[in-house]
Protein backbone atom coordinates (compact mmCIF):
# COMPACT_ATOMS: atom_id res chain seq x y z
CA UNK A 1 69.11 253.20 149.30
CA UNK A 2 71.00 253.96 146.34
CA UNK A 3 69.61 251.80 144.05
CA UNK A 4 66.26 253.34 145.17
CA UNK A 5 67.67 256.78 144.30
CA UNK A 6 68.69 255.60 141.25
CA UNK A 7 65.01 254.39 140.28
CA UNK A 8 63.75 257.57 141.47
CA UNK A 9 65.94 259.71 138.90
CA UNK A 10 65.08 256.86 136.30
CA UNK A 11 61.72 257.73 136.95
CA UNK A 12 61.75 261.48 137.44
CA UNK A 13 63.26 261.67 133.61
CA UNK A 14 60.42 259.86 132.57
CA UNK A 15 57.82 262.03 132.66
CA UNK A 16 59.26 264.61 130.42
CA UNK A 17 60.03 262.22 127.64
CA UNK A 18 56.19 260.62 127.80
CA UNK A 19 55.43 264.89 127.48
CA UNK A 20 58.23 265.35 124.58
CA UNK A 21 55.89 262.10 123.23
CA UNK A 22 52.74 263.96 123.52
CA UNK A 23 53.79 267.55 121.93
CA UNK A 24 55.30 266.15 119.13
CA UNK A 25 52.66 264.43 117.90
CA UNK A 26 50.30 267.48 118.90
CA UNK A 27 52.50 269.65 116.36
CA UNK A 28 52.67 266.84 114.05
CA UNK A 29 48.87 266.55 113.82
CA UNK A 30 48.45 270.83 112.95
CA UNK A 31 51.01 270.64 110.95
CA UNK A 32 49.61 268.13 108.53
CA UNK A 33 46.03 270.18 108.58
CA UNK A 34 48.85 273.12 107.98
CA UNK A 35 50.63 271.50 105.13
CA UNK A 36 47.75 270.97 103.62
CA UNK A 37 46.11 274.25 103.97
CA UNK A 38 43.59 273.16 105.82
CA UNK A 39 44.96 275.05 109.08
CA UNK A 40 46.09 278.78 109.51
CA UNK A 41 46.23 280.27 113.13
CA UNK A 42 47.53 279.35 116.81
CA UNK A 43 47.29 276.05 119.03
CA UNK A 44 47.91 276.13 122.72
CA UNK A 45 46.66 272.37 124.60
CA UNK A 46 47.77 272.37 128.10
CA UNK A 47 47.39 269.19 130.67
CA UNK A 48 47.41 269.52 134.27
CA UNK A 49 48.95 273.02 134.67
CA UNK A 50 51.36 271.94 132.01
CA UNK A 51 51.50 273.70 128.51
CA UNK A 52 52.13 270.92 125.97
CA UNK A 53 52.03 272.90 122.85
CA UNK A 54 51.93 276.57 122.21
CA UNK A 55 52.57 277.47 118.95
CA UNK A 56 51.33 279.00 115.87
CA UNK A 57 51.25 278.16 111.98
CA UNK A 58 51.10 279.87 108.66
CA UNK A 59 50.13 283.79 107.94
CA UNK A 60 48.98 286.27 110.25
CA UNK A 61 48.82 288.75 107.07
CA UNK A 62 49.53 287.46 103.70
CA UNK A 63 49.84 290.63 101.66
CA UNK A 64 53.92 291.34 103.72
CA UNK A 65 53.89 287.81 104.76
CA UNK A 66 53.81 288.89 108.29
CA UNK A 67 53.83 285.07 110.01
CA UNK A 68 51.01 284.14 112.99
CA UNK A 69 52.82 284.04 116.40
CA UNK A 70 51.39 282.55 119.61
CA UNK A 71 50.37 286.15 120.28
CA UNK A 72 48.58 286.98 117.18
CA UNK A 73 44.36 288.58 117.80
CA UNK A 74 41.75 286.70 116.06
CA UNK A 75 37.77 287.20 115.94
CA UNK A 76 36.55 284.29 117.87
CA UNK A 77 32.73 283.99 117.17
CA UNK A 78 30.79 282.49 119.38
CA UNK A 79 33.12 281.25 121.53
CA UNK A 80 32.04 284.58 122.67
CA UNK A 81 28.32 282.70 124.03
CA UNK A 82 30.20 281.29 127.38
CA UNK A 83 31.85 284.70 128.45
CA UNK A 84 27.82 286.43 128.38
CA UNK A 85 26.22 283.52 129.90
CA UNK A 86 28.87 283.88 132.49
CA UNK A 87 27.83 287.49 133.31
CA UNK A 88 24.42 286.79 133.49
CA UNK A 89 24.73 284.03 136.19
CA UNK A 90 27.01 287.04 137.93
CA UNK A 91 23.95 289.53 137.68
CA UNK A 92 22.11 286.59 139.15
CA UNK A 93 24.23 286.58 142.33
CA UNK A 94 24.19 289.91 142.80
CA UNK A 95 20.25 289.73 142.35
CA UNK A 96 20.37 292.05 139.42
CA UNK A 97 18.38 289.60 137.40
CA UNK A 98 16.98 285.98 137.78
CA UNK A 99 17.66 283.51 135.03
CA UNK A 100 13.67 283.09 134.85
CA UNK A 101 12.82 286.50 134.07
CA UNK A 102 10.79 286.64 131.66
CA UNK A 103 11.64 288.86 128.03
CA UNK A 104 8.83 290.92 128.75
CA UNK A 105 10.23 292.96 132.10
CA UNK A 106 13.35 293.85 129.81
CA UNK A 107 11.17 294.89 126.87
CA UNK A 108 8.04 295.02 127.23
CA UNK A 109 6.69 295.23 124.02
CA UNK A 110 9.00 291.99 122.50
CA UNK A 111 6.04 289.49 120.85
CA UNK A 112 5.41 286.84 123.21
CA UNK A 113 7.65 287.95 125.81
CA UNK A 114 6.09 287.00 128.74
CA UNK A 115 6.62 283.15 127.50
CA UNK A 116 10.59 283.82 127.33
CA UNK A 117 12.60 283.55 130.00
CA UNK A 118 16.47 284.40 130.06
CA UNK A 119 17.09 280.89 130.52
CA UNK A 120 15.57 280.06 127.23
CA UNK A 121 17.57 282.55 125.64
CA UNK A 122 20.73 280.77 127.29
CA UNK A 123 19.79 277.65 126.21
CA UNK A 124 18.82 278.51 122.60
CA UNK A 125 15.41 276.98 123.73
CA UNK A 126 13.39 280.57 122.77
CA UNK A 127 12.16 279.87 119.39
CA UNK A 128 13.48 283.61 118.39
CA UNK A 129 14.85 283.49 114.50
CA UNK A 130 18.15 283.25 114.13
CA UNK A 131 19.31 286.31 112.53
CA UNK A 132 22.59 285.28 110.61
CA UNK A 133 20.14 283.24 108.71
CA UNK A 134 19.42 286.07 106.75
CA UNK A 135 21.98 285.66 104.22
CA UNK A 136 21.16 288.96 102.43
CA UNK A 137 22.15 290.81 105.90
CA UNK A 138 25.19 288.76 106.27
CA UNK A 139 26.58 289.29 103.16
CA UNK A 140 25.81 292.81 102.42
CA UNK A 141 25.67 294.43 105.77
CA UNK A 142 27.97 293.20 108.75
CA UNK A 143 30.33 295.43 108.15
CA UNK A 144 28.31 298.08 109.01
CA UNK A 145 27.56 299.35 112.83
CA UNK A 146 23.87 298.53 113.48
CA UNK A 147 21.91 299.94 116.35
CA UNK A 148 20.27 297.83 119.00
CA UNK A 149 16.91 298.89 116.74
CA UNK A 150 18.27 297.66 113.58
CA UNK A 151 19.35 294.11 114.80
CA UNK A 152 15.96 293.64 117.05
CA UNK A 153 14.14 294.36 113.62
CA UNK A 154 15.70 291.24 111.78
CA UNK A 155 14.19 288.88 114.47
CA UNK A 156 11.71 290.75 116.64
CA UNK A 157 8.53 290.40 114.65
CA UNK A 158 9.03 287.16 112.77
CA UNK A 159 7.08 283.83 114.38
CA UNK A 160 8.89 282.11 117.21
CA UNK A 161 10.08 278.68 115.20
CA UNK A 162 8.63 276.62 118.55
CA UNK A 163 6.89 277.30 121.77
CA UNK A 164 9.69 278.22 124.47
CA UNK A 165 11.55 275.57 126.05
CA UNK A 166 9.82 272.93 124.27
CA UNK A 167 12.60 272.29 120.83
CA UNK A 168 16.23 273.86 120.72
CA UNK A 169 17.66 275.79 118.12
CA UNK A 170 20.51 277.55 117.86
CA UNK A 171 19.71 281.09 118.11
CA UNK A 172 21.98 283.66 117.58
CA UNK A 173 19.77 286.39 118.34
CA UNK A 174 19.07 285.01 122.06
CA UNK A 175 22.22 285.49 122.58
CA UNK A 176 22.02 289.48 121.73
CA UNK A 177 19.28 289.54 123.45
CA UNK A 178 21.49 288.69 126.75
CA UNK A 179 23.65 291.39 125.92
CA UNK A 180 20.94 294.22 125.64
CA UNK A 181 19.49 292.76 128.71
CA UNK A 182 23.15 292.98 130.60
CA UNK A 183 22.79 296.44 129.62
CA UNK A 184 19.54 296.94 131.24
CA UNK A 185 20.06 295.19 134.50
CA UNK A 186 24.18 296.58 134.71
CA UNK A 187 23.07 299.80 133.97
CA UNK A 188 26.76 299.95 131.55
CA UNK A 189 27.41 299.11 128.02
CA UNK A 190 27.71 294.90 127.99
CA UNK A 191 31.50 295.76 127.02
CA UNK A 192 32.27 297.74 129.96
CA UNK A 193 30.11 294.96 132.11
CA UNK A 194 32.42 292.30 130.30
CA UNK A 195 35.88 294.49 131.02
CA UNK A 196 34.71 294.89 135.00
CA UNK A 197 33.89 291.42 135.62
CA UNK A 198 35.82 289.13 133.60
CA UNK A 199 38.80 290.71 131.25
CA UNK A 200 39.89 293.18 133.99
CA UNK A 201 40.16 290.60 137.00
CA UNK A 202 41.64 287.87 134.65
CA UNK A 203 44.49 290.53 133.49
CA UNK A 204 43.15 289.26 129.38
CA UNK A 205 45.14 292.13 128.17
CA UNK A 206 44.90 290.87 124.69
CA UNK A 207 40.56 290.73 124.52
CA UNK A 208 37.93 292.77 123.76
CA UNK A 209 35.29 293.53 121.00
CA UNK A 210 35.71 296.34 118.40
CA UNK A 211 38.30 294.12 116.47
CA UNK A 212 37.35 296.28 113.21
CA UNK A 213 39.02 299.41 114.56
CA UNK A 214 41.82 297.58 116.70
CA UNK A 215 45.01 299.30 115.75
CA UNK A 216 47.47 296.60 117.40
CA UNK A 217 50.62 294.95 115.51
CA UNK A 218 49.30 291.25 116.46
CA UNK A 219 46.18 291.37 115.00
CA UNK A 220 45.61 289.14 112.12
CA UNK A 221 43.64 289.66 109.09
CA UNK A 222 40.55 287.26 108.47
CA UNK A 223 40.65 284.94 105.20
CA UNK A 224 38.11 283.15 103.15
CA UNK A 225 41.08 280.95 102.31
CA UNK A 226 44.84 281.05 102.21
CA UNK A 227 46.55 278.68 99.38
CA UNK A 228 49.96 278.56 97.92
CA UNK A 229 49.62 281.02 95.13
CA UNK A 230 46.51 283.40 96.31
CA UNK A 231 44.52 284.10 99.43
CA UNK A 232 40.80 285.72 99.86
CA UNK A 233 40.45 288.08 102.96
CA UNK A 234 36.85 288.79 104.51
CA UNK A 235 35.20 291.49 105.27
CA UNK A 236 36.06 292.19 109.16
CA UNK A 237 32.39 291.93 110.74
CA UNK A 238 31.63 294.69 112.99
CA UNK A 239 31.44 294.15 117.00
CA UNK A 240 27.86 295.62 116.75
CA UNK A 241 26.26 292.78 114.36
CA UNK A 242 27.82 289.49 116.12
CA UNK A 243 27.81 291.60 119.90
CA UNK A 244 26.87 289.29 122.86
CA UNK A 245 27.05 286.67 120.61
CA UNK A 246 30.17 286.56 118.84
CA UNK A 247 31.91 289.65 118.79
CA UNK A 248 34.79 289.00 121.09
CA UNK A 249 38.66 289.02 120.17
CA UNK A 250 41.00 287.15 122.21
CA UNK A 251 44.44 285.05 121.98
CA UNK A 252 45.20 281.37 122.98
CA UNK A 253 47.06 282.43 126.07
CA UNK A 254 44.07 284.80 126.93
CA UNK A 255 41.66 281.94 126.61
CA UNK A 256 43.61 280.32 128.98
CA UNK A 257 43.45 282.37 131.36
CA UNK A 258 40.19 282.14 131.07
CA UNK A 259 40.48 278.26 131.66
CA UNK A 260 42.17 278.77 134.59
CA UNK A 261 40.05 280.97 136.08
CA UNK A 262 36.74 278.47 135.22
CA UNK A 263 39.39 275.70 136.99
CA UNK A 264 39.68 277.98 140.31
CA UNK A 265 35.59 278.99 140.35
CA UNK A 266 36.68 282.38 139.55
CA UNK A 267 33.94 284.61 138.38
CA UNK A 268 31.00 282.45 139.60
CA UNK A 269 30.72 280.09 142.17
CA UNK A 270 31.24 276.40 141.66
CA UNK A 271 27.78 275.47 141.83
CA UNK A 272 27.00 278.22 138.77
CA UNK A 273 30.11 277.05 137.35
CA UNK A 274 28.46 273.43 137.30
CA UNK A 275 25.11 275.35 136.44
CA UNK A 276 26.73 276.34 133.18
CA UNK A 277 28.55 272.93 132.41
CA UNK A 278 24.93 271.12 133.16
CA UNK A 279 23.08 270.54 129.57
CA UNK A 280 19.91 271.46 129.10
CA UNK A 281 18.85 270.52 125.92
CA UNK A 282 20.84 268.88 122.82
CA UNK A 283 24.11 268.68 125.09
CA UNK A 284 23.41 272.57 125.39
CA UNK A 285 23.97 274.65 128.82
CA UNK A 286 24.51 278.30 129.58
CA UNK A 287 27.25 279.05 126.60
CA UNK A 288 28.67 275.66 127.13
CA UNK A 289 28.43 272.56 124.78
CA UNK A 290 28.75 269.41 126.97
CA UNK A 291 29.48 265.94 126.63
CA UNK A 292 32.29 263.10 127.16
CA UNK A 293 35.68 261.62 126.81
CA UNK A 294 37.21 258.83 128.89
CA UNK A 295 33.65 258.80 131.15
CA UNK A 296 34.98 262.32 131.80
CA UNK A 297 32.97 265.61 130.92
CA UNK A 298 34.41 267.56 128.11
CA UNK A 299 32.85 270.92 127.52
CA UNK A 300 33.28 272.89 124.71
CA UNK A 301 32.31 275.78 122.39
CA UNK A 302 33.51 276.83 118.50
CA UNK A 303 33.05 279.48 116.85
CA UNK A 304 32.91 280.58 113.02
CA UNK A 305 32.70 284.44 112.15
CA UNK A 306 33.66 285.79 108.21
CA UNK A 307 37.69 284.79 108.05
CA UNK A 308 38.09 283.12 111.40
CA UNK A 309 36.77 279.59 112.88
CA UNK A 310 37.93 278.93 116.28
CA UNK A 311 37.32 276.24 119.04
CA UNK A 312 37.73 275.96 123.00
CA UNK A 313 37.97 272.51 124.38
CA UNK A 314 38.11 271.79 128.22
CA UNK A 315 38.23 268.89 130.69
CA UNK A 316 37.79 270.44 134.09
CA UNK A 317 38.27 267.04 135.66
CA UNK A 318 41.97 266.84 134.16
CA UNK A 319 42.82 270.24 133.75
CA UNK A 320 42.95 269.91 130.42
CA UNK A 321 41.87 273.32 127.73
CA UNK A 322 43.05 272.42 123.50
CA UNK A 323 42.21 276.12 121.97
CA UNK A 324 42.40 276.53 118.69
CA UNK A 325 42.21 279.58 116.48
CA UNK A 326 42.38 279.56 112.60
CA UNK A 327 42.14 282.86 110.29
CA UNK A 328 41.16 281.27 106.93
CA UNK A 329 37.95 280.11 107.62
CA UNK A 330 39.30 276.60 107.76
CA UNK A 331 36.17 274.30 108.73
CA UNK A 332 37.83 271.72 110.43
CA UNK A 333 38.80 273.50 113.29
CA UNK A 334 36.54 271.64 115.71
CA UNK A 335 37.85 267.98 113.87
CA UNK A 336 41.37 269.29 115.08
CA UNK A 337 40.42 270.30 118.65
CA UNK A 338 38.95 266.78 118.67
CA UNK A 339 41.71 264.80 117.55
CA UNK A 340 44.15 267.05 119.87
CA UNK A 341 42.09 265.59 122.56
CA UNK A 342 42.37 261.79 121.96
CA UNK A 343 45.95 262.56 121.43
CA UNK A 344 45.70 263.06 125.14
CA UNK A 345 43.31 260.19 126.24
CA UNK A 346 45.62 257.81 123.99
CA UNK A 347 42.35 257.32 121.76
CA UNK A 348 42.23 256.53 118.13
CA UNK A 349 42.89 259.63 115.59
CA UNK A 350 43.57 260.32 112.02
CA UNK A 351 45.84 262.35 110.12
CA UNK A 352 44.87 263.95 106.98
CA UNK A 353 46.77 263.68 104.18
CA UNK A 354 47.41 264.85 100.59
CA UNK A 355 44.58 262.82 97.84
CA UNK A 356 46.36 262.14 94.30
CA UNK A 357 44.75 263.74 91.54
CA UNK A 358 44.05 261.42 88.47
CA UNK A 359 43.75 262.33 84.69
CA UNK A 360 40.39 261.81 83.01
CA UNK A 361 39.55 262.41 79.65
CA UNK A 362 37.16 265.24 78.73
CA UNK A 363 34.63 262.85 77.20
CA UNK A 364 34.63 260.43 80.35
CA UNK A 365 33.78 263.52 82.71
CA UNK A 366 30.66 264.46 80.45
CA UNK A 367 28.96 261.25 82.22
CA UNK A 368 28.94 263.17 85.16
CA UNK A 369 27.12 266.36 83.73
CA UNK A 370 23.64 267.25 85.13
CA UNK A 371 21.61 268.78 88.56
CA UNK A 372 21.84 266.82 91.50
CA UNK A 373 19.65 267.40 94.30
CA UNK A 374 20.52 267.41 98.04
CA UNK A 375 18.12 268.99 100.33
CA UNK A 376 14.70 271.04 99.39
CA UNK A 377 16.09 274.52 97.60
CA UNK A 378 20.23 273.08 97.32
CA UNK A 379 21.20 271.41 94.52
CA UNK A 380 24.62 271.18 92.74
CA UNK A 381 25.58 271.38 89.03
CA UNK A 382 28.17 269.63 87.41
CA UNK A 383 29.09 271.05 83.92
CA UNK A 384 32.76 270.32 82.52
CA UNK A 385 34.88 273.13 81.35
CA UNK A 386 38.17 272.99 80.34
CA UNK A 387 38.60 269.32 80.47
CA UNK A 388 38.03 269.66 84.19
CA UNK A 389 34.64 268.76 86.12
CA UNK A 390 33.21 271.90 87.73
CA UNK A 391 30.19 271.56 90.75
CA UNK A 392 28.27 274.79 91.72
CA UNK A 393 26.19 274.63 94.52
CA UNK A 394 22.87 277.03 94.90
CA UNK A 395 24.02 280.27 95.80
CA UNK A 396 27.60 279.58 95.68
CA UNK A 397 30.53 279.80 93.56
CA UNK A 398 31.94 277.07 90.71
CA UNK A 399 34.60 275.13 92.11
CA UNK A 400 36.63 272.56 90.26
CA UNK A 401 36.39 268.72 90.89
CA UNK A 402 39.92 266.47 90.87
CA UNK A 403 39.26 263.13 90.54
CA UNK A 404 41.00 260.60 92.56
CA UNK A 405 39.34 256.75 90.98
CA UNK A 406 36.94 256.19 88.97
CA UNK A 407 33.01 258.05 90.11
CA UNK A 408 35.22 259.09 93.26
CA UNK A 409 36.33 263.21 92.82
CA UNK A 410 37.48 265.54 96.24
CA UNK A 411 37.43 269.61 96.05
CA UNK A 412 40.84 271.21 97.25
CA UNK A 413 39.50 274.38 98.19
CA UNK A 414 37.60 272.55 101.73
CA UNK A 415 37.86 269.14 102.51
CA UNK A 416 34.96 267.66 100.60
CA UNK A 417 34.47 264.60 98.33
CA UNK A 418 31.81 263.51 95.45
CA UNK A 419 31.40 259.77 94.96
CA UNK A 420 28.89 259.23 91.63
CA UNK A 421 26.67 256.51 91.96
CA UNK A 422 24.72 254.28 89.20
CA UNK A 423 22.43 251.69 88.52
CA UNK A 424 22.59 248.37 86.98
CA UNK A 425 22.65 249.90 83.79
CA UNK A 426 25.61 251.61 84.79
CA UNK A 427 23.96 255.10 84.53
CA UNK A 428 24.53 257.58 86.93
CA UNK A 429 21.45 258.50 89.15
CA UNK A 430 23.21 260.30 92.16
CA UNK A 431 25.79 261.16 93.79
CA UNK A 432 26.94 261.26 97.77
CA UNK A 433 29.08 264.34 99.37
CA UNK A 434 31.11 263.95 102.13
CA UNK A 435 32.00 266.60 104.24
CA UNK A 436 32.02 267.44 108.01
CA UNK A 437 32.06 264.03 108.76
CA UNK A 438 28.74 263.88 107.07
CA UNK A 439 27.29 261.77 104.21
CA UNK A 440 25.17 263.65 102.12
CA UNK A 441 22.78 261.70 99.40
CA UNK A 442 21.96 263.23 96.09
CA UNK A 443 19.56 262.55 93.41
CA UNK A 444 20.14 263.31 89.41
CA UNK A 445 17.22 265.97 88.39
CA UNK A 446 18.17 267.01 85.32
């Protein structure tokens, strides 16, 4: 009997040293993205009921050094997508709406209309223009406030891209066309609708919308990037422009209360609950992306918004929620809340880590002058200046190449690389870009 005991306390202490394990190299893995400024914001993963790691890295405002805390506000984008598609399967059990109501009963004189049902707009399967495509708009005019009017018009009248429900793309204005319709079938402002059904009941204190006029000591100021020696901030995008489609502002330990609650069948009932999980197209439900991990359904969402990138990561069957939220526009947010997770399932990862710049002689990097062409209307132009290589992609700033080997250069500002490629001659004819996990082929023009 004792010995038995004995085992048992053997094995008791166990447990916490296998979750010691797992949080340190959690932390290890942000800090590295940290270190390398490639990370800025909070991390919270929890397992079972169990919070693993809750902790936050680098500035919450650079200009007094004021330092992120687990606490600390940020934009989240469309993370936002899951918390309207979840009120609009509530309006559809209190038979406010029907998910295949078509456009048309809400507004009547939207183009094609009666071919658009809610659920298309949930599933981005409506063929509406996306809105934030308009790059003019988006960099001249979010910070404005826009009426319901004003947004309508940047979508409203152009051609749907596809017949409903036959392609998917992602559509940003479908998604603000759930909120107006909230409105309509509510009869309250989406916000209020949002506050009575989901923030109010799930005590998230810390969430809401206007973040432009939030007047609260945690709330952290959006950056373009953050570096050692200079940051950029953004232009805080009002709640008016991204609305029912990524205008909400939250916290880690918000979001998982929000978890919780989608653990519990809170809200919703299970079966909407699975409803929303259930893809429709392109691994796409209602405000949920879904897919796998360990045979397992993992559903997630990011979100990207000017100064802030964020991601939610969940495995109902485990109890398992990774959120992450970064305030420098850091694009490998989602690569984190990946790797965060196979930290968990024991499955293969990789930490970044710091590339070497080389010295090349001025006359060497004139080889690589010239226009390279990667996709219809983007190209990138190398010119050298200074004795260092410069690339400038269409419609975006210069931004200085280091090179690590020989035809092989990264960028330090994102995580991006340029390998040069030649013929037999030894010329060089193109080049490849790597970025996002992505290989990118370009050909020399000019």
């Amino acid at each position: 009997m004792k010995k038995l005991l004995c085992l048992g306390i053997f094995l008791g202490t166990l447990h916490p040293a296998i979750a010691q394990d797992t949080t340190a190299k959690l932390d290890s893995l942000v800090s590295a993205y940290h270190k390398l400024h490639r990370f800025n914001g909070t991390v919270l993963v929890a397992q079972q009921g169990k919070i693993l790691l809750d902790k936050a890295y680098g500035y919450q405002r650079t200009a007094d050094k004021t330092l992120n805390e687990p606490g600390t506000i940020f934009q989240l984008g469309s993370v936002t997508k899951q918390f309207t598609a979840t009120v609009i399967l509530k309006l559809e059990e209190q038979k406010k709406l029907s998910l295949q109501d078509k456009l048309s009963k809400y507004f009547p004189d939207y183009p094609k209309g009666d071919s658009i049902t809610i659920e298309n707009l949930l599933t981005h399967t409506s063929g509406i223009y996306n809105y934030t495509n308009n790059r003019e708009f988006m960099q001249n005019e979010v910070t404005i406030p826009a009426s319901r009017e004003k947004i309508m018009g940047l979508f409203k009248d152009k051609p749907l891209n596809f017949s409903p429900g036959t392609k998917w793309d992602y559509s940003n204005s479908g998604y603000s066309m759930l909120g107006y319709i909230i409105e309509k079938a509510a009869g309250k402002p989406y916000e209020q609708v949002m506050r009575a059904y989901i923030f109010g009941p799930l005590h998230m204190d810390h969430t809401g919308f206007d973040f432009k006029n939030l007047k609260d000591s945690k709330k952290s100021t959006g950056y373009f990037n953050i570096s050692d020696t200079s940051s950029t901030p953004a232009p805080s995008v009002d709640s008016t422009i991204s609305y029912a489609a990524g205008a909400m502002y939250s916290t880690t330990a918000d979001l998982y209360k929000w978890h919780q609650a989608a653990q519990q069948y809170k809200i919703i009932s299970k079966a909407d609950w699975e409803r929303a999980y259930t893809p429709f197209m392109n691994h796409y439900g209602y405000g949920w992306e879904s897919d796998s991990i360990a045979g397992k359904r993992k559903v997630s969402h990011g979100g990207g918004i000017h100064g802030y990138v964020t991601t939610i990561v969940r495995v109902p069957e485990d109890d398992v929620c990774i959120v992450v939220l970064d305030n420098a526009a850091d694009k490998e947010v989602g690569k984190i809340g990946q790797s965060l997770l196979s930290i968990l399932y024991k499955q293969p990862y990789t930490l970044p880590y710091e590339r070497i710049a080389i010295q090349v002689p001025e006359a060497t990097l004139k080889q690589y002058e010239g226009e390279y062409n990667l996709f219809p209307n983007f190209n990138i132009v190398m010119t050298v200046k200074n004795g260092m290589l410069i690339g400038q992609p269409t419609g975006q700033a210069e931004s200085p190449l280091f090179a690590e080997k020989e035809d092989f250069f990264f960028l330090k500002i994102v995580n991006a690389q340029i390998r040069f490629t030649r013929n037999d001659n030894r010329e060089i004819t193109g080049l490849i870009l790597y970025q996002n996990d992505r290989e990118m082929p370009g050909k020399k023009i000019k």
